[in-house]
N, C-alpha and C. Protein backbone atom coordinates (compact mmCIF):
# COMPACT_ATOMS: atom_id res chain seq x y z
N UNK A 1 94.39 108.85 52.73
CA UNK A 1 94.78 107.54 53.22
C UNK A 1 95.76 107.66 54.38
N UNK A 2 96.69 108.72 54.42
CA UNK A 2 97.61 108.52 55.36
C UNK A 2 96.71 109.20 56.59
N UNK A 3 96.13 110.15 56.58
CA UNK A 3 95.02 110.86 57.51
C UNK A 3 94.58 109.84 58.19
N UNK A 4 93.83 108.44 57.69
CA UNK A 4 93.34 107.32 58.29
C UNK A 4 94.57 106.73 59.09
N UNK A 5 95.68 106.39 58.40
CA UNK A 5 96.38 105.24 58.92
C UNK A 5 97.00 106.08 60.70
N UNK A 6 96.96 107.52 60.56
CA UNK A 6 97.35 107.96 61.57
C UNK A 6 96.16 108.19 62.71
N UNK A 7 94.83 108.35 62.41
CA UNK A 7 94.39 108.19 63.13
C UNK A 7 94.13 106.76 63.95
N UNK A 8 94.49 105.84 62.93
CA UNK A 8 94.28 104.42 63.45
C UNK A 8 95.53 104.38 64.28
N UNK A 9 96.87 104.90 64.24
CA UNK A 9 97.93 104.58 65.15
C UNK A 9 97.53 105.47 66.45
N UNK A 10 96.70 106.61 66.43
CA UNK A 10 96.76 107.11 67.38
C UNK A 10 95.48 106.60 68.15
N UNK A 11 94.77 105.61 67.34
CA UNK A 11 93.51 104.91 68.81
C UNK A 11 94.11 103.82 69.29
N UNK A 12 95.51 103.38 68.60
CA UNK A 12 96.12 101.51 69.10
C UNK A 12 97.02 102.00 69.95
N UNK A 13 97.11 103.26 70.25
CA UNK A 13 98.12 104.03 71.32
C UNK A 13 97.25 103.99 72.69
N UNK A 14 96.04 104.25 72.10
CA UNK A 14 95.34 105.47 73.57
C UNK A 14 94.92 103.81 74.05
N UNK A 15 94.43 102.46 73.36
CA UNK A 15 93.85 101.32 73.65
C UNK A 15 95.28 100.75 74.29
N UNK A 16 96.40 100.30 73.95
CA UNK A 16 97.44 100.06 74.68
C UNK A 16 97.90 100.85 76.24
N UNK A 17 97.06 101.80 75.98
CA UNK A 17 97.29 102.51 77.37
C UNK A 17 96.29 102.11 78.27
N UNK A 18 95.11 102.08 77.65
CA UNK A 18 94.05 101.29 78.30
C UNK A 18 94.39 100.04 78.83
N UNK A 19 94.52 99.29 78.05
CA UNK A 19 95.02 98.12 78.58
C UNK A 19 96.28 98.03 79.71
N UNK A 20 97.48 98.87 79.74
CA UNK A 20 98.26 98.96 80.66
C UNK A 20 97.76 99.12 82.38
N UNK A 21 96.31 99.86 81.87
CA UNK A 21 95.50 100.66 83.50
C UNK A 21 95.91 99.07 84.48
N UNK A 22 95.44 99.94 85.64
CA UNK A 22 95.60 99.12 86.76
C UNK A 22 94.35 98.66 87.40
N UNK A 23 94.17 97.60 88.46
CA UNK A 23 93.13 97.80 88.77
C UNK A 23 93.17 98.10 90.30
N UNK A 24 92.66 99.30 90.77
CA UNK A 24 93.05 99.50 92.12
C UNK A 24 92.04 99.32 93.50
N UNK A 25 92.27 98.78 94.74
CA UNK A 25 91.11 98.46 95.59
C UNK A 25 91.88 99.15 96.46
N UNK A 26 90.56 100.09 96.97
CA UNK A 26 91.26 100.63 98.70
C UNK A 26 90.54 99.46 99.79
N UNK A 27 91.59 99.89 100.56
CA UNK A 27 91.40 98.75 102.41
C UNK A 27 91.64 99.78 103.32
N UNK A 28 91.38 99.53 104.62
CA UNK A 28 91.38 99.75 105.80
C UNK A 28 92.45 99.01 106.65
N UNK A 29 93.45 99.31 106.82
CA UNK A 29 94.28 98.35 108.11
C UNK A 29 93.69 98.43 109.35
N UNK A 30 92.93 97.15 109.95
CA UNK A 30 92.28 97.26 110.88
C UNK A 30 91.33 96.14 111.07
N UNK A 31 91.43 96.03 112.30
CA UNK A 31 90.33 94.57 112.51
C UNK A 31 89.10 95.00 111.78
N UNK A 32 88.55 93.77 111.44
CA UNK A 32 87.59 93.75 110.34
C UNK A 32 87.25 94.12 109.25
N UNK A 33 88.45 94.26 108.81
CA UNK A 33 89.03 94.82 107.38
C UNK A 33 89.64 92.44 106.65
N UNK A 34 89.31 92.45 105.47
CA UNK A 34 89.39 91.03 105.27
C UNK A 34 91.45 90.72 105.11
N UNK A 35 92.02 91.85 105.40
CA UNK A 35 93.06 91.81 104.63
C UNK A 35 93.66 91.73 106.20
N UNK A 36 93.29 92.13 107.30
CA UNK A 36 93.70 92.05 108.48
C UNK A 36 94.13 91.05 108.88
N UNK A 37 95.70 90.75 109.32
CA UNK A 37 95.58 89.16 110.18
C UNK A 37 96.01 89.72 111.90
N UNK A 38 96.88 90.31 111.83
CA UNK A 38 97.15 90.15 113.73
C UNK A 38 97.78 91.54 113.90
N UNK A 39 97.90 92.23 115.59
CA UNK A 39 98.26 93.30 115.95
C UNK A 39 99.39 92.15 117.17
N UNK A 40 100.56 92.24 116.72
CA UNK A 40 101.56 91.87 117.74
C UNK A 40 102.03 93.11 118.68
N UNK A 41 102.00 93.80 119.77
CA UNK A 41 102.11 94.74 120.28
C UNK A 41 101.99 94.19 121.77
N UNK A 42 103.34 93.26 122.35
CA UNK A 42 103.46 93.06 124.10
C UNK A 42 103.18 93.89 124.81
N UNK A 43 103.89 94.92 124.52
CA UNK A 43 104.10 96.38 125.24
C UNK A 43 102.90 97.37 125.42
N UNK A 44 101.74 97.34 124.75
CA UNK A 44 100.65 97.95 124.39
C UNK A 44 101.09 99.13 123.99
N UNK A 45 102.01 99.89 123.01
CA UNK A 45 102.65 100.73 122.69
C UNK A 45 102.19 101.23 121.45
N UNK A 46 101.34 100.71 121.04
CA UNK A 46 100.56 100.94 119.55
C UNK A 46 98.90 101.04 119.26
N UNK A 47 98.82 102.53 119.29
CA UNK A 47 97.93 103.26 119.57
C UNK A 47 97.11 103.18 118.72
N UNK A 48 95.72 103.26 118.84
CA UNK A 48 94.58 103.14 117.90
C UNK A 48 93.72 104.71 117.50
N UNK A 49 94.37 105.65 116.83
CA UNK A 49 93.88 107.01 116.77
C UNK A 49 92.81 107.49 115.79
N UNK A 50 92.30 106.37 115.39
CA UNK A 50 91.21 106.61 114.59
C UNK A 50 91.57 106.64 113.44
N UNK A 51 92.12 107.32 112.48
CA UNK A 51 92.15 107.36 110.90
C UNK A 51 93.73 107.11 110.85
N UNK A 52 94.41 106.76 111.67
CA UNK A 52 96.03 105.74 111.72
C UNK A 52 96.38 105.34 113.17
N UNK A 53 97.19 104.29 113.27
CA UNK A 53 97.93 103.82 114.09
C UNK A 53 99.28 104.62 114.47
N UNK A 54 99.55 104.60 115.86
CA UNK A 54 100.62 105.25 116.39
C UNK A 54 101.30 104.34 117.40
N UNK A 55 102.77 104.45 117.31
CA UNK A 55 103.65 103.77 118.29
C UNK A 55 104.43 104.75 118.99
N UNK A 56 104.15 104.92 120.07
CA UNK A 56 105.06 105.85 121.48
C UNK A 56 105.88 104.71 122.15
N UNK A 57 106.59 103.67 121.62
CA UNK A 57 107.23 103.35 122.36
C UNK A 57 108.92 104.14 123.03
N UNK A 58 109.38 103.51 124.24
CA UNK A 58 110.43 104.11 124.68
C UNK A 58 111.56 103.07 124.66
N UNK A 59 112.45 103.26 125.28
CA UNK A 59 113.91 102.52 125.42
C UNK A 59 113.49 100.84 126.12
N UNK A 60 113.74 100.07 125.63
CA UNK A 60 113.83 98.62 126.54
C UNK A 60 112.09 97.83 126.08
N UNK A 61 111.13 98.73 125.95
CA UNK A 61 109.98 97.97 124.82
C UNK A 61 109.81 97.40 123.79
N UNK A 62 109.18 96.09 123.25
CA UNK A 62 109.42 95.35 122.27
C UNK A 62 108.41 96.29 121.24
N UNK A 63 108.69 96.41 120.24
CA UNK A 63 108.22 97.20 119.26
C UNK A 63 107.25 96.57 118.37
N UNK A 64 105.89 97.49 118.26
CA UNK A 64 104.89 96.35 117.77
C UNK A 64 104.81 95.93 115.60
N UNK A 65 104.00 95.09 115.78
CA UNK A 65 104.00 94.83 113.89
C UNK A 65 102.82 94.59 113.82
N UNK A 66 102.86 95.13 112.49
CA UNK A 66 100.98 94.62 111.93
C UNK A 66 100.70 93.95 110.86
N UNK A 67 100.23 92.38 110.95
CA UNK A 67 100.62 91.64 110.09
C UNK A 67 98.83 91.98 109.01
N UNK A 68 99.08 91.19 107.39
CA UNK A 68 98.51 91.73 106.75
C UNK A 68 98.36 90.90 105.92
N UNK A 69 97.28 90.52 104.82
CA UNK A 69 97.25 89.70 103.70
C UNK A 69 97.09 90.70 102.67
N UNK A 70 97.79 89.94 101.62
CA UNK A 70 96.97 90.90 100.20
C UNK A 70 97.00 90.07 99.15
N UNK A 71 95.57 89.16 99.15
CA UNK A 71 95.36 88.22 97.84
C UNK A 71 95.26 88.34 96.82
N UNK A 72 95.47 90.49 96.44
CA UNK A 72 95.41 90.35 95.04
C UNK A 72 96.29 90.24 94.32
N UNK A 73 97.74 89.88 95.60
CA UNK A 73 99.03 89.68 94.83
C UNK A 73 99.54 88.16 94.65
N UNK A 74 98.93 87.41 95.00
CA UNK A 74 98.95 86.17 95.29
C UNK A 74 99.30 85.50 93.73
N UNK A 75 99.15 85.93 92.63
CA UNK A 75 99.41 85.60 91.38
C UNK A 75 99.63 86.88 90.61
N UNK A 76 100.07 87.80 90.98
CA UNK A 76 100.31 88.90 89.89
C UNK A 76 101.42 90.00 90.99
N UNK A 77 102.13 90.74 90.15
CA UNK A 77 102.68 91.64 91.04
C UNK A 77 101.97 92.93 91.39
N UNK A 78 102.20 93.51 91.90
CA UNK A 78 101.22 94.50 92.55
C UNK A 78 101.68 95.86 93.28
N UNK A 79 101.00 97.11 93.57
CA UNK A 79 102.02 98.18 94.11
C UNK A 79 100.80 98.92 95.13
N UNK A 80 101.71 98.83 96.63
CA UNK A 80 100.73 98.74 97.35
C UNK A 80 100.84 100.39 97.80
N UNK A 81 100.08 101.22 98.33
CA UNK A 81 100.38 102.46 98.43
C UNK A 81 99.92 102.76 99.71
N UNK A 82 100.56 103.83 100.31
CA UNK A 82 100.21 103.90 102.05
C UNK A 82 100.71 105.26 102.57
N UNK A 83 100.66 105.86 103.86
CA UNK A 83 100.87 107.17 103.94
C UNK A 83 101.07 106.83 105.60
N UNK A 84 102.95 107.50 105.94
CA UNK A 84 102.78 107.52 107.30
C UNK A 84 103.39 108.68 108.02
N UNK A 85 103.93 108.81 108.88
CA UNK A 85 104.33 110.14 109.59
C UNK A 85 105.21 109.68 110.65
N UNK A 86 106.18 110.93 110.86
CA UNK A 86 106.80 110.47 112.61
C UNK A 86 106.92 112.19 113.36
N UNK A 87 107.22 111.91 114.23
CA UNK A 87 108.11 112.83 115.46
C UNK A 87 106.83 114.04 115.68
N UNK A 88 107.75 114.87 116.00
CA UNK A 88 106.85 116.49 116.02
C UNK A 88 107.70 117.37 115.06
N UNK A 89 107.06 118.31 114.87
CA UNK A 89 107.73 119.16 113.76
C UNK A 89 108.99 119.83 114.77
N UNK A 90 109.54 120.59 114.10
CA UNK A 90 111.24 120.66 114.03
C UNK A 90 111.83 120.32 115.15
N UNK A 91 112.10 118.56 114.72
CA UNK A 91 112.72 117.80 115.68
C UNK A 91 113.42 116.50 114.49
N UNK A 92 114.74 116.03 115.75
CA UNK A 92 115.74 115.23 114.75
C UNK A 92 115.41 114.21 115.20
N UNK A 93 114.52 113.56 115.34
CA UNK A 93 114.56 111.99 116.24
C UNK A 93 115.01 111.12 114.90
N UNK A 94 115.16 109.81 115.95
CA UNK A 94 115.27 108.68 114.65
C UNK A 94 114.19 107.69 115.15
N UNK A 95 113.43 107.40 113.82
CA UNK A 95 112.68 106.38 114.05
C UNK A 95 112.76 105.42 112.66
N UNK A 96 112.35 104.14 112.41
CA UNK A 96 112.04 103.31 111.31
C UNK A 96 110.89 102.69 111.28
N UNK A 97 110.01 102.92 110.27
CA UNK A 97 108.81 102.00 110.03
C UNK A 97 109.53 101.31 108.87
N UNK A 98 109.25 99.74 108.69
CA UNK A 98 109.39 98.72 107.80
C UNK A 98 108.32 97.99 107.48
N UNK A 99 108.24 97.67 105.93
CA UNK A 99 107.53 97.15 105.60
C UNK A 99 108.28 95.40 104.57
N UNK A 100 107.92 94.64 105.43
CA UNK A 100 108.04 93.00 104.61
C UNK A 100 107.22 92.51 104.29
N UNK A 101 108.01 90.85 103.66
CA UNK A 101 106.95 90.52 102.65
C UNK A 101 107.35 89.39 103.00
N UNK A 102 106.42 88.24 102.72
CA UNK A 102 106.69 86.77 102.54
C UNK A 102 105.40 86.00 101.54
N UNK A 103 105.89 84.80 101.15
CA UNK A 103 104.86 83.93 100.83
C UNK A 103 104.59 83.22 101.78
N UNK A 104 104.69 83.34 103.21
CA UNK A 104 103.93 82.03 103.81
C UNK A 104 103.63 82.91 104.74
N UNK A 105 102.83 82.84 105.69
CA UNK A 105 102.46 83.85 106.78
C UNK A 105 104.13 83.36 107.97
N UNK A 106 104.47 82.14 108.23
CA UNK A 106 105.54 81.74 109.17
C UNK A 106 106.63 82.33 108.67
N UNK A 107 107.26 82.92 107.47
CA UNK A 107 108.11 83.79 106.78
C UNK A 107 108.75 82.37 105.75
N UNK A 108 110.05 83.07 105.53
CA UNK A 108 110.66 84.31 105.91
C UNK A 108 110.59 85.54 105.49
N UNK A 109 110.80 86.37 106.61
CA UNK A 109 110.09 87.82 105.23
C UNK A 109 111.41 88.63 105.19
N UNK A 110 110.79 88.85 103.91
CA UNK A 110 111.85 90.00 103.21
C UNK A 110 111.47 91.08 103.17
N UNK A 111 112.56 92.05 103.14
CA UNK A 111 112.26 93.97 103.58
C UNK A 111 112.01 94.76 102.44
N UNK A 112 111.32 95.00 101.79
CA UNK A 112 110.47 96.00 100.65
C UNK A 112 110.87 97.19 100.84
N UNK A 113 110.62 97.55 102.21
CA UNK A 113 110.55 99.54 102.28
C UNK A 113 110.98 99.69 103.59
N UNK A 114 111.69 100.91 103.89
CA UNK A 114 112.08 101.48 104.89
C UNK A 114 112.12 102.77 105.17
N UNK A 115 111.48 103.29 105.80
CA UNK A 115 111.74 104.86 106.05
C UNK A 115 113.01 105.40 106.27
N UNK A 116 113.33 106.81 105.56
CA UNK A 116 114.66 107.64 106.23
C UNK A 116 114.51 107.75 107.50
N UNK A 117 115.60 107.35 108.58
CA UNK A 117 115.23 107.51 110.01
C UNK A 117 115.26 108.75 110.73
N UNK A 118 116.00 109.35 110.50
CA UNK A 118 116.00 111.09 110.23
C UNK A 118 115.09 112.07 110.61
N UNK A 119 114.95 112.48 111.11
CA UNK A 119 114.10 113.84 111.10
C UNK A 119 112.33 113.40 111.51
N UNK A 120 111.34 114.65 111.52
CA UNK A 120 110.18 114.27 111.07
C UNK A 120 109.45 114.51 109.99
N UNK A 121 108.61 113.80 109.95
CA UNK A 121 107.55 113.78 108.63
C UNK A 121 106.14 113.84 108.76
N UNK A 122 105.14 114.66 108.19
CA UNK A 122 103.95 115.21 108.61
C UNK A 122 103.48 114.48 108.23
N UNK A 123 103.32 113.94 106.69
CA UNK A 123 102.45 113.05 106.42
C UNK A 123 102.40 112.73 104.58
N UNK A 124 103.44 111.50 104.68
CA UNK A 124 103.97 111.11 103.27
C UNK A 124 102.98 109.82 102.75
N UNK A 125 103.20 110.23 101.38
CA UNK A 125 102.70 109.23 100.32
C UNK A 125 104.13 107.64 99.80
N UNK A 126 103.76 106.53 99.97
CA UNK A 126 105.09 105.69 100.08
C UNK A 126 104.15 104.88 98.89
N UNK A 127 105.15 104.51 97.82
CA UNK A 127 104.31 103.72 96.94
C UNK A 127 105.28 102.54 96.56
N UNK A 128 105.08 101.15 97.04
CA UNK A 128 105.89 100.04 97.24
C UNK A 128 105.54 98.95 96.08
N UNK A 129 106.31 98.55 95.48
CA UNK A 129 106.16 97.39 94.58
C UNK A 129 106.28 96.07 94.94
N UNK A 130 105.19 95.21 95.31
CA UNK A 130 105.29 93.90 95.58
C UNK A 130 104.97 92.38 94.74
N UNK A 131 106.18 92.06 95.10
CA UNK A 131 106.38 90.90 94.01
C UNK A 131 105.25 90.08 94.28
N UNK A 132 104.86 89.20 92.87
CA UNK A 132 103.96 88.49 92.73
C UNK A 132 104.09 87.06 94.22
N UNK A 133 103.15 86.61 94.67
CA UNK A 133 103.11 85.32 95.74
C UNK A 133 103.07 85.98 97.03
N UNK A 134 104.48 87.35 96.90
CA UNK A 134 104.18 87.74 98.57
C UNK A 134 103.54 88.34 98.82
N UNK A 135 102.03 87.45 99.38
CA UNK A 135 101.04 88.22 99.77
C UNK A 135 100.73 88.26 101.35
N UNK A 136 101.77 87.98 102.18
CA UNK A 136 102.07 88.02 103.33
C UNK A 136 103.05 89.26 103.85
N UNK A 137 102.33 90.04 104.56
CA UNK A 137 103.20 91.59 104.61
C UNK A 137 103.17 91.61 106.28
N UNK A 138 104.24 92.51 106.77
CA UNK A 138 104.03 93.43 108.10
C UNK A 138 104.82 94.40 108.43
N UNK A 139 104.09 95.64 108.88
CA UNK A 139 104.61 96.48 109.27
C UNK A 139 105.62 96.59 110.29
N UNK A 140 106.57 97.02 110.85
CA UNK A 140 107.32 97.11 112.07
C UNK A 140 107.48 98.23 112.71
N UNK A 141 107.09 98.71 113.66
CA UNK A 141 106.95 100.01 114.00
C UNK A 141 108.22 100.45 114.99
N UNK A 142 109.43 100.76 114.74
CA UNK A 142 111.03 100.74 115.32
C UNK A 142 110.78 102.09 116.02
N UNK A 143 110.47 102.81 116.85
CA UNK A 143 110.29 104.72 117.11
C UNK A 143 111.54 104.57 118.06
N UNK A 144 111.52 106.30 118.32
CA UNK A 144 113.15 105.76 119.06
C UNK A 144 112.90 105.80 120.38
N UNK A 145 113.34 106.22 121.16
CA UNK A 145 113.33 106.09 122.72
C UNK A 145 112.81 107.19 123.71
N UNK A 146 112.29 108.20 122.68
CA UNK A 146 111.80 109.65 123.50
C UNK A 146 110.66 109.08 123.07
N UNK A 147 109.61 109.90 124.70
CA UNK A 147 108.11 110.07 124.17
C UNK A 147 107.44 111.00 123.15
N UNK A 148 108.59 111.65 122.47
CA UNK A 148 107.97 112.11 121.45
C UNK A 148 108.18 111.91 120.42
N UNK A 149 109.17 110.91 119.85
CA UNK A 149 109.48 110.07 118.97
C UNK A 149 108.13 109.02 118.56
N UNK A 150 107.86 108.80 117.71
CA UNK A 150 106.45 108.31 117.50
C UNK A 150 106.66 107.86 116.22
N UNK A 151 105.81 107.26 115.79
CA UNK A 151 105.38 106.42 114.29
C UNK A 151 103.84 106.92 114.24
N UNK A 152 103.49 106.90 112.46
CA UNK A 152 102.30 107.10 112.43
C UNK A 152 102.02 106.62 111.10
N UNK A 153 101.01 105.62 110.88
CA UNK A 153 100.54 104.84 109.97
C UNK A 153 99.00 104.90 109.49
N UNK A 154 98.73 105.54 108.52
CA UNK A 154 97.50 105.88 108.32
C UNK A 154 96.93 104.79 107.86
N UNK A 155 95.26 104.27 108.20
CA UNK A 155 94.86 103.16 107.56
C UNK A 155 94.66 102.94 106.33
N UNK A 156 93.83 103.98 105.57
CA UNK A 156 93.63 103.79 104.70
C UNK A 156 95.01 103.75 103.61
N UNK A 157 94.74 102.24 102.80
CA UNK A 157 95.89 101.77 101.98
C UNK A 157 94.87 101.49 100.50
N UNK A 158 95.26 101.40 99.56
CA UNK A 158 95.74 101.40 98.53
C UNK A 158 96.03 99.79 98.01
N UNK A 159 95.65 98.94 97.02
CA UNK A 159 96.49 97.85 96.47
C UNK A 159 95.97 98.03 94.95
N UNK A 160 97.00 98.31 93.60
CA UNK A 160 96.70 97.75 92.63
C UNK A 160 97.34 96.71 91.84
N UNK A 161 96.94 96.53 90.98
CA UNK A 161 97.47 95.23 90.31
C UNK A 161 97.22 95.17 88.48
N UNK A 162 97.90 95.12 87.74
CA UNK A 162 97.96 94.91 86.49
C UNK A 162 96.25 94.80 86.14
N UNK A 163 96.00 94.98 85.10
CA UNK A 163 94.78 94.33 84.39
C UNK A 163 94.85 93.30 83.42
N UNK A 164 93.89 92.75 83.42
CA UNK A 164 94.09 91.33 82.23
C UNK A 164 93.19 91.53 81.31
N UNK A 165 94.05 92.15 80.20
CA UNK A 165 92.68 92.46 78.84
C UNK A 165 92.25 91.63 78.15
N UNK A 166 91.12 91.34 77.99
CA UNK A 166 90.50 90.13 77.32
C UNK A 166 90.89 90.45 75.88
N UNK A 167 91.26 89.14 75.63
CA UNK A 167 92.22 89.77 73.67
C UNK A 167 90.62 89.85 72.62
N UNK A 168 90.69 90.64 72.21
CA UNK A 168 89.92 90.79 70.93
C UNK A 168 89.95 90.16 69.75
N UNK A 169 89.64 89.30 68.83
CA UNK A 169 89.89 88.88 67.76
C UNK A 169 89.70 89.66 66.70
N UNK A 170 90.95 89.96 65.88
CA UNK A 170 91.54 90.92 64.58
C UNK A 170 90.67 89.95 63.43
N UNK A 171 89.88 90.84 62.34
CA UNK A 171 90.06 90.12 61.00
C UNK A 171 91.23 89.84 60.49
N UNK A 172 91.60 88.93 59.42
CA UNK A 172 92.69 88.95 58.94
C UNK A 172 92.73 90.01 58.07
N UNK A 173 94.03 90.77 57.93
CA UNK A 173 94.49 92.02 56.68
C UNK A 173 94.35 90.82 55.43
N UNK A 174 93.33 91.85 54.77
CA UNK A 174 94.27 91.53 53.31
C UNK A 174 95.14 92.05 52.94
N UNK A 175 95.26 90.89 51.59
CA UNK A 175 96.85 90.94 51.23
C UNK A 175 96.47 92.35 50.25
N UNK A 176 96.99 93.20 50.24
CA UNK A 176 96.92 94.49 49.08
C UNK A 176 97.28 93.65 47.69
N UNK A 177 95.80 94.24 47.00
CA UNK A 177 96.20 93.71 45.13
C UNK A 177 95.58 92.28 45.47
N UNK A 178 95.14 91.39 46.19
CA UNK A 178 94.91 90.25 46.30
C UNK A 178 93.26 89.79 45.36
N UNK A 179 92.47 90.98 45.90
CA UNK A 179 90.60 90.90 45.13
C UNK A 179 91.16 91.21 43.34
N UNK A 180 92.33 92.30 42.96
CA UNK A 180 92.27 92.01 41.79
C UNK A 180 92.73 91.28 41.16
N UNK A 181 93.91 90.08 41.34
CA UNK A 181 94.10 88.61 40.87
C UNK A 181 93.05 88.41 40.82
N UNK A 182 92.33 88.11 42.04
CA UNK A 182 90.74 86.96 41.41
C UNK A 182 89.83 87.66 40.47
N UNK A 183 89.69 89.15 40.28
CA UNK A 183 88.89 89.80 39.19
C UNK A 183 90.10 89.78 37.67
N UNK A 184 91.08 89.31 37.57
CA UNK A 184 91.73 89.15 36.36
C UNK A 184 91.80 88.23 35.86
N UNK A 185 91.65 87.03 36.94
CA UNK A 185 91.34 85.75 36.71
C UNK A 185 89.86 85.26 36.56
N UNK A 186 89.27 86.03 36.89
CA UNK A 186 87.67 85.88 36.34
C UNK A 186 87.44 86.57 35.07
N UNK A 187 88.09 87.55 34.53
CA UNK A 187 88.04 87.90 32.94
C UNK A 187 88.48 87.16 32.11
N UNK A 188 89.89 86.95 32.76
CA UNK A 188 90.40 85.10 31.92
C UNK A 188 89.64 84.51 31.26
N UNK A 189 89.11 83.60 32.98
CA UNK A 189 87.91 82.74 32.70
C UNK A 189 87.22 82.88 31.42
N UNK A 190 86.49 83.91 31.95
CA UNK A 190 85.07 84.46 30.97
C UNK A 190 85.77 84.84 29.13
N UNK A 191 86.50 85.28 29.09
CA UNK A 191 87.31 85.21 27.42
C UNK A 191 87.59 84.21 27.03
N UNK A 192 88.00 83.07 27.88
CA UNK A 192 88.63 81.78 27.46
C UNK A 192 86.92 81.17 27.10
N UNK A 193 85.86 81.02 27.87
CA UNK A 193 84.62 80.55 27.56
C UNK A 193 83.88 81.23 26.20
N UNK A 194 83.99 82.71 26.20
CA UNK A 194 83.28 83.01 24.92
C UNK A 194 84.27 82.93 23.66
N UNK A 195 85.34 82.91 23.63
CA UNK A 195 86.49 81.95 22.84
C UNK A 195 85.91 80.77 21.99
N UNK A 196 86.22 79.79 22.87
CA UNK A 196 85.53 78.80 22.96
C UNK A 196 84.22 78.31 22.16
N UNK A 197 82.94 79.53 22.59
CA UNK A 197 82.10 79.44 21.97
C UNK A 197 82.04 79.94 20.19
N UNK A 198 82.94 80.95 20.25
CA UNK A 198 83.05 81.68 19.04
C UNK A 198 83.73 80.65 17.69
């Protein structure tokens, strides 16, 4: 009996974990991607390199952003995942990529993530938690003022989001000892009737 009851705790473990899973969709940042809304970039400073975006801007250029929808956060919270890079290898530049958030596309947006400005980076994994509604995001691409100071934003992203487990309906437990009341009370019965007859 206890052999059972432990295997039964150890499948309401592995099913609670199930249920915790996520559900995850990859995107593309990039026109014609559905999650795409606008490339703000005056300066034309934000480069299109095929499998990410790059910003070479210099001193006195307005620095570009890449605005973004993500409807699967629009009612649930969500953790969006992305991979970017800066500078050349062993070099100290400073640069900042930022990532905000809003519920309305007009803002106001609020700042989620920020890169260490520091140094360079070949090519990192950033995994951001976004609150439920703000499904209005954009990147900011800040690089510093050398041409070799750079930003680098890979497209392919990442969004998951909670799962919603459809509840199962439990029999009710019986009550332990409950079937033999009604079989003691059916011997009753049945003695009190041939009683009776006798």
């Amino acid at each position: 009996m206890k052999e059972r009851a432990k295997i039964g705790i150890v499948l309401l473990a592995v099913l609670l974990i199930a249920v915790q899973a996520a559900d995850a969709k990859s995107f593309r940042l990039e026109p014609g991607d559905p999650h795409w809304i606008k490339k703000v970039d005056p300066a034309n400073v934000l480069y299109d390199r095929g499998e990410y975006w790059e910003s070479a801007a210099i001193k006195g250029q307005t620095r570009p952003e890449i605005y973004f929808k993500l409807s699967e956060v629009a009612a649930t919270d969500g953790r969006l995942t992305f991979w970017y890079g800066k500078d050349i290898p062993n070099s100290l530049g400073w640069d900042s990529l930022k990532l905000y958030a809003s519920k309305s596309q007009d803002g106001p947006y609020t700042k989620l993530w920020e890169c260490s400005p520091w140094g360079p980076v070949d090519r990192q994994m950033v995994t951001v938690s976004v609150p439920a509604g703000y499904q209005y995001l954009k990147f900011t691409f800040i690089d510093g003022d050398e041409p070799w100071e750079t930003l680098r934003l890979w497209k392919q992203m990442d969004i998951s989001t909670p799962t919603t487990p459809t509840p199962t309906p439990t029999p009710p437990t019986p009550i332990p000892g409950f079937e033999a009341i009604f079989a003691i009370a059916g011997l009753i019965g049945v003695a009190y009737l041939l009683r009776r007859r006798g």
